[in-house]
Protein backbone atom coordinates (compact mmCIF):
# COMPACT_ATOMS: atom_id res chain seq x y z
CA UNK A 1 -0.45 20.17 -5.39
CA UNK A 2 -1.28 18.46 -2.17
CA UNK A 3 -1.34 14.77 -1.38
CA UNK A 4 -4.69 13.67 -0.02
CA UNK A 5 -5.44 9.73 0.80
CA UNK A 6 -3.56 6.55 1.09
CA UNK A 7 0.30 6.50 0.27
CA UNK A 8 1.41 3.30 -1.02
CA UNK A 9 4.83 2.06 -1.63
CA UNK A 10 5.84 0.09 -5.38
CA UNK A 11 7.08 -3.08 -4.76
CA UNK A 12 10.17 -4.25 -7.15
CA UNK A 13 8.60 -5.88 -9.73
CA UNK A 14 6.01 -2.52 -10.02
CA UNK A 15 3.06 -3.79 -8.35
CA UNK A 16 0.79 -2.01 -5.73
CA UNK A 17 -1.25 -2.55 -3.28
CA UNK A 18 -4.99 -0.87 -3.95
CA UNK A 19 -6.49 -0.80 -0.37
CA UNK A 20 -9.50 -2.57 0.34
CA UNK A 21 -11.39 0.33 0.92
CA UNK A 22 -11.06 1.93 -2.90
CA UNK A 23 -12.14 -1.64 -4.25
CA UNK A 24 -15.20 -1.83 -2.41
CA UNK A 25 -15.85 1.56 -3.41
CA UNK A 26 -15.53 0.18 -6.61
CA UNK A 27 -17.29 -2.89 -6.41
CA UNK A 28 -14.06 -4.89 -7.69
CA UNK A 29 -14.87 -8.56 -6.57
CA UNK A 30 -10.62 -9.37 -6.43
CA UNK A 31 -10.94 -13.17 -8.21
CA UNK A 32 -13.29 -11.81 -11.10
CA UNK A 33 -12.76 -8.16 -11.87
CA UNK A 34 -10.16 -6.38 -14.32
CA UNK A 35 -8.67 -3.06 -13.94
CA UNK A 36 -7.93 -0.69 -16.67
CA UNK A 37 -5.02 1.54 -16.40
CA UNK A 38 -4.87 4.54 -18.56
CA UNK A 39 -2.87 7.94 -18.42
CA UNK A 40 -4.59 11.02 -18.16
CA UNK A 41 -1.89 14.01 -18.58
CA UNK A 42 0.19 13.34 -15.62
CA UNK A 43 -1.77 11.18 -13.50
CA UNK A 44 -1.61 7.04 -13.70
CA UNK A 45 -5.93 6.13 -13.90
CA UNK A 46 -7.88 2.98 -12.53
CA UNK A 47 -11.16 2.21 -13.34
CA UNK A 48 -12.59 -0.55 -12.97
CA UNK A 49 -13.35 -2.13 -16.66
CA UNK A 50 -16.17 -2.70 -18.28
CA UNK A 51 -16.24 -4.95 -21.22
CA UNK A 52 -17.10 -3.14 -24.40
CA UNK A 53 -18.18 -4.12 -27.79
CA UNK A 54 -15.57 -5.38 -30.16
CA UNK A 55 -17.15 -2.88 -32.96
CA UNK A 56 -18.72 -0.16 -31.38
CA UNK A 57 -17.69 0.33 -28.27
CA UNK A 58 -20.91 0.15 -26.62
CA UNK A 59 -21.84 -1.93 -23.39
CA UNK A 60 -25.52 -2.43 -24.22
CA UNK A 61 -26.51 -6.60 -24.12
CA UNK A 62 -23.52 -7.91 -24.59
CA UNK A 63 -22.84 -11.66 -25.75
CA UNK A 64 -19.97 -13.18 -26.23
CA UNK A 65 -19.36 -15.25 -29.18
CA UNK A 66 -15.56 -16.89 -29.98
CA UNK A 67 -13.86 -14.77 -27.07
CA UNK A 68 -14.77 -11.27 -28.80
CA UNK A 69 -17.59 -9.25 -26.58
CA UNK A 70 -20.16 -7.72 -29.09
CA UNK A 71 -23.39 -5.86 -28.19
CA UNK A 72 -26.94 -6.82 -29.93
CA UNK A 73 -27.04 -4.24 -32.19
CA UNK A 74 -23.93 -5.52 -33.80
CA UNK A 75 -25.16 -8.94 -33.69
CA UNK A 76 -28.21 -7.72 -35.90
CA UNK A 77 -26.24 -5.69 -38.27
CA UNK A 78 -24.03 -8.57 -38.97
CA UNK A 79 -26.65 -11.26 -39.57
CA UNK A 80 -28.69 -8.24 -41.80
CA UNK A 81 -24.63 -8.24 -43.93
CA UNK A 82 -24.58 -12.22 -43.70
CA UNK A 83 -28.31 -12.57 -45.14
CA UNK A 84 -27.88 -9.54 -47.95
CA UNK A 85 -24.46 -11.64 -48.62
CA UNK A 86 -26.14 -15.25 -49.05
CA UNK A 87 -28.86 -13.33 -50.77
CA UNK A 88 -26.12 -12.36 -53.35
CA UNK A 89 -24.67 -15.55 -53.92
């Protein structure tokens, strides 16, 4: 396989430098964005991250309610359970 791009060196606590090119690619603001680092086979991944819902997984109107990110769907579903549950009480 042949190496194509910018070689970067690991520093000795593991950390490197992502040039500032591939973050504005990205649109990673470097004060308010995460990164998510996954494995994929052989290959270390970054993507940028995009907060997900706590229950489904989606990314559709999110809120945020006690630290936990959950999407509006949820948020209906759950006050549908609460109701049916205060219903049965």
């Amino acid at each position: 396989m042949r190496t194509t791009g910018i070689i970067r060196g690991i520093d000795e606590v593991g950390r490197i430098v992502i040039p500032k090119e591939y973050r504005r690619m990205l649109k990673v603001n470097d004060k308010e964005d995460s990164l998510e680092i996954s494995m994929e086979g052989d290959r270390i991944v970054l993507r940028k991250h995009m907060p997900a819902c706590t229950f489904c997984g989606s990314a559709d109107g999110m809120i945020e309610y006690s630290g936990y990110k959950i999407c509006r769907n949820c948020v209906d579903n759950l006050e549908q359970i609460v109701g049916q549950q205060v219903e049965g009480e």
